[in-house]
C-alpha atoms as a PDB file:
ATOM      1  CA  UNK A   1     -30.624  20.892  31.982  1.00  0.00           C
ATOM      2  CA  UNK A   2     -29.451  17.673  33.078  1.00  0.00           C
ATOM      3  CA  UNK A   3     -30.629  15.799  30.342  1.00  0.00           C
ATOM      4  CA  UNK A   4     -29.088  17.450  27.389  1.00  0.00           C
ATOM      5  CA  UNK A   5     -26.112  17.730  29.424  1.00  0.00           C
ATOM      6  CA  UNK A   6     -26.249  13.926  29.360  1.00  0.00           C
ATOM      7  CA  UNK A   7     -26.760  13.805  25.924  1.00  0.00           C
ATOM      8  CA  UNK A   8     -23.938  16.302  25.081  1.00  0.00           C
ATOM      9  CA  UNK A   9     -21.483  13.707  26.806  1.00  0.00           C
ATOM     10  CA  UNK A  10     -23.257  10.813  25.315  1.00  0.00           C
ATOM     11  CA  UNK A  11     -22.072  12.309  21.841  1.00  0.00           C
ATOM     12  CA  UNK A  12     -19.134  13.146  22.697  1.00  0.00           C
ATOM     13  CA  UNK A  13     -17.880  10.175  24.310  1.00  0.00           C
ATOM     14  CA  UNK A  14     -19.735   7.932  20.927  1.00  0.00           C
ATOM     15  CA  UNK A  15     -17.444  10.089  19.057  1.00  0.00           C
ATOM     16  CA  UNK A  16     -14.626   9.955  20.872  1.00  0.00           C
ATOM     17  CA  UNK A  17     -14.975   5.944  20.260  1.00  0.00           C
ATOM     18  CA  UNK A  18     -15.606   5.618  16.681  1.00  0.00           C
ATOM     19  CA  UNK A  19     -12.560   8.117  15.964  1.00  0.00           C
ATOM     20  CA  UNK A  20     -10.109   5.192  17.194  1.00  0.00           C
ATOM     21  CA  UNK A  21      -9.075   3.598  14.734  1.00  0.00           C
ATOM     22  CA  UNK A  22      -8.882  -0.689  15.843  1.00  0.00           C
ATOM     23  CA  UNK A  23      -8.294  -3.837  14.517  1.00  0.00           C
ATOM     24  CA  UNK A  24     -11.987  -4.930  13.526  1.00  0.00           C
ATOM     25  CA  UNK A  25     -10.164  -8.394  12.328  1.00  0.00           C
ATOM     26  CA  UNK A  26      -8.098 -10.364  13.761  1.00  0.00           C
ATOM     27  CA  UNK A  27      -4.501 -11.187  12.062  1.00  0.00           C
ATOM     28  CA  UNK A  28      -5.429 -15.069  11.369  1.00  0.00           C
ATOM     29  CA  UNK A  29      -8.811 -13.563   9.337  1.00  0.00           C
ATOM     30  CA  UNK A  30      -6.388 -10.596   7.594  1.00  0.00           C
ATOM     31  CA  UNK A  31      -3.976 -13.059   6.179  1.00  0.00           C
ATOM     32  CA  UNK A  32      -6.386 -15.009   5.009  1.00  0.00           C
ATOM     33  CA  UNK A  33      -8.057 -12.084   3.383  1.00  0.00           C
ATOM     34  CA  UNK A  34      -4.931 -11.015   1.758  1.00  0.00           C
ATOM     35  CA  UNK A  35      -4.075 -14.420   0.994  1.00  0.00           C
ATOM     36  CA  UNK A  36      -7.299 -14.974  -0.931  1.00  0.00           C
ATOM     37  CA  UNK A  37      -6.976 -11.671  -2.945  1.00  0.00           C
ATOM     38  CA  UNK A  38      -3.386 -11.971  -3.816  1.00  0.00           C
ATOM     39  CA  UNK A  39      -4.177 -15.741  -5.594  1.00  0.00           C
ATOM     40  CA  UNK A  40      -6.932 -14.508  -6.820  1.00  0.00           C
ATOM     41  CA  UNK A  41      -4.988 -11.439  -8.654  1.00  0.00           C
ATOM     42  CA  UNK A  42      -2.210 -13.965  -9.295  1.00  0.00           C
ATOM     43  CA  UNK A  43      -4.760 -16.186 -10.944  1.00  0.00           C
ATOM     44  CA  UNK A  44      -6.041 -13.692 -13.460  1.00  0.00           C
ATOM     45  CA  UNK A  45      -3.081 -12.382 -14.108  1.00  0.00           C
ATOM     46  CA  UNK A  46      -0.421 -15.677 -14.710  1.00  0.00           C
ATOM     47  CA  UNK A  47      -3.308 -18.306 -13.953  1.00  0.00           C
ATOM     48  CA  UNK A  48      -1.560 -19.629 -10.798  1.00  0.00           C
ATOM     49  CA  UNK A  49      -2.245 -19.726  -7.431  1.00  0.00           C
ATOM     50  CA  UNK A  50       0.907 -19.649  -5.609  1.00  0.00           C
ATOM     51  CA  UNK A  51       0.183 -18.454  -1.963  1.00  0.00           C
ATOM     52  CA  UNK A  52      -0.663 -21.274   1.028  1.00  0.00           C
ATOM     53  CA  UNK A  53       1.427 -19.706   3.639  1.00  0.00           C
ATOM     54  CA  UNK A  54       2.846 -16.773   4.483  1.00  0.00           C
ATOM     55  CA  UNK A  55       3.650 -14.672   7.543  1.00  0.00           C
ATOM     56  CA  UNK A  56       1.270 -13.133   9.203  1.00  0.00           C
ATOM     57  CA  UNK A  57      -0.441  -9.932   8.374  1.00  0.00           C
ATOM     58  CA  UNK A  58       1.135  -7.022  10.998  1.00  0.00           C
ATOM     59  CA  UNK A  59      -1.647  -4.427  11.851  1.00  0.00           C
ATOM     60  CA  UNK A  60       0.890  -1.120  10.939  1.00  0.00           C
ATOM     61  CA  UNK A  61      -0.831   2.365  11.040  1.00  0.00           C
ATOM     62  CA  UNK A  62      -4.399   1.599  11.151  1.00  0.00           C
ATOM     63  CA  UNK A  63      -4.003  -0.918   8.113  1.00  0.00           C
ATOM     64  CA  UNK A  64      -3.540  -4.639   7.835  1.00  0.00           C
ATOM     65  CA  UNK A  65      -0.448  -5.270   5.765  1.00  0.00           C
ATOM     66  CA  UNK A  66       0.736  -8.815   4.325  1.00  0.00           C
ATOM     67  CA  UNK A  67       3.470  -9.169   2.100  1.00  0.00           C
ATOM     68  CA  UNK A  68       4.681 -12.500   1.093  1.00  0.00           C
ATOM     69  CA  UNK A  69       7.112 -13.822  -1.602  1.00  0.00           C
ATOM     70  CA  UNK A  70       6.925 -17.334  -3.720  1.00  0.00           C
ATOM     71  CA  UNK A  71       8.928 -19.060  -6.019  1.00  0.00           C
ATOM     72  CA  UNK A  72       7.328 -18.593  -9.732  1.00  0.00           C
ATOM     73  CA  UNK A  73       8.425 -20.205 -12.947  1.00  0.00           C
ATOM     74  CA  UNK A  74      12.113 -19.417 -12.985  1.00  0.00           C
ATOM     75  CA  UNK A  75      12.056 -16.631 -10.472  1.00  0.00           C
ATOM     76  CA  UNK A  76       9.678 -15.326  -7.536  1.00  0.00           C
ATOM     77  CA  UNK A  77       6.537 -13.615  -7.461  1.00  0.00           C
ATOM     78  CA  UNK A  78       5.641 -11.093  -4.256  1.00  0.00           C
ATOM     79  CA  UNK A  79       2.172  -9.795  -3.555  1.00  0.00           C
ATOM     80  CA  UNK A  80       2.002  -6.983  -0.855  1.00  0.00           C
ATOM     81  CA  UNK A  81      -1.980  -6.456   0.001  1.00  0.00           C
ATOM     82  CA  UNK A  82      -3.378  -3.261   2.223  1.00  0.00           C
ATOM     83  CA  UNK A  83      -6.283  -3.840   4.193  1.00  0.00           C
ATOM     84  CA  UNK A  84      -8.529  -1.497   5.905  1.00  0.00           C
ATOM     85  CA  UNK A  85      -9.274  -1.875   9.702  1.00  0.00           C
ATOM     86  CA  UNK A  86     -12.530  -3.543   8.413  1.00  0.00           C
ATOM     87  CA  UNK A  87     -10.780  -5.413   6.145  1.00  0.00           C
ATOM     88  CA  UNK A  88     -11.730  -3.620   3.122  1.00  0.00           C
ATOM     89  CA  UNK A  89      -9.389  -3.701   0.229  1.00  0.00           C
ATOM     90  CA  UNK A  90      -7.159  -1.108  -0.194  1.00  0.00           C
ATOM     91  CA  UNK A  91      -4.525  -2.049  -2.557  1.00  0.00           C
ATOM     92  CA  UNK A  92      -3.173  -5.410  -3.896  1.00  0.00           C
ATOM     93  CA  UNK A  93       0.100  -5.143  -6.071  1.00  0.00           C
ATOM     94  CA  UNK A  94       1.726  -8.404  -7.374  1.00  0.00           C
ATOM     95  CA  UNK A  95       5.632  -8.236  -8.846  1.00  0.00           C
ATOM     96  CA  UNK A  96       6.706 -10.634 -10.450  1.00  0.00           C
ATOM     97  CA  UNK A  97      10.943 -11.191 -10.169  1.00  0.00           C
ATOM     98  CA  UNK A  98      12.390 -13.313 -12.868  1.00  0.00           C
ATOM     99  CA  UNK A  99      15.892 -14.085 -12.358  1.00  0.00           C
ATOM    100  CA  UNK A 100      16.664 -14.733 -16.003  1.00  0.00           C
ATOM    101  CA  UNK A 101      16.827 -11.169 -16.470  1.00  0.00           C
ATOM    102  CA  UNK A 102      19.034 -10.360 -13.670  1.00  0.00           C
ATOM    103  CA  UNK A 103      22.002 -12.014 -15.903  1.00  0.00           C
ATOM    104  CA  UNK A 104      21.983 -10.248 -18.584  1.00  0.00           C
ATOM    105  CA  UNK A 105      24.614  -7.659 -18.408  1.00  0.00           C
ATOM    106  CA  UNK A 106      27.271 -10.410 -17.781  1.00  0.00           C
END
């Protein structure tokens, strides 16, 4: 009776731990995740690598997020990239903002 009591609280308290969600990375190794997999979106999309720096990524939710902005030919390009907890990819979306446009109703 004692034993599989012990082993009814051993599973419950394993689950209880891998249901909480945590950080598996640290925010130094998500940037430079996100970092990596922005330029490298960036590079087969416009063949340029434009992001060296950056804020870092803010662990929001259970989900690494790092969003960062750089100039771009004659405007700015942003790339906001979702990481799991693992650091998994869950999204990577570039815009690109070109400020010619942005005069043309005048």
């Amino acid at each position: 009776m004692k034993t599989s009591l012990i082993v009814v609280l051993a599973f419950i308290l394993v689950g209880c731990e891998s249901s909480r969600q945590s950080a598996l990375l640290t925010s130094q190794q998500a940037t430079t995740a996100a970092m990596r997999l922005a330029n490298d979106k960036a590079s087969a999309l416009y063949q340029h690598q434009p992001f060296a720096d950056g804020q870092p990524a803010q662990f929001v939710a259970g989900h690494w997020l790092w969003v960062a902005r750089q100039g771009f030919g004659s405007g700015d390009i942003q790339a906001t990239v979702e990481l799991a907890a693992d650091g998994s990819t869950n999204k990577v979306d570039l815009q690109l903002f070109d400020s010619k446009n942005i005069f043309r109703g005048f």
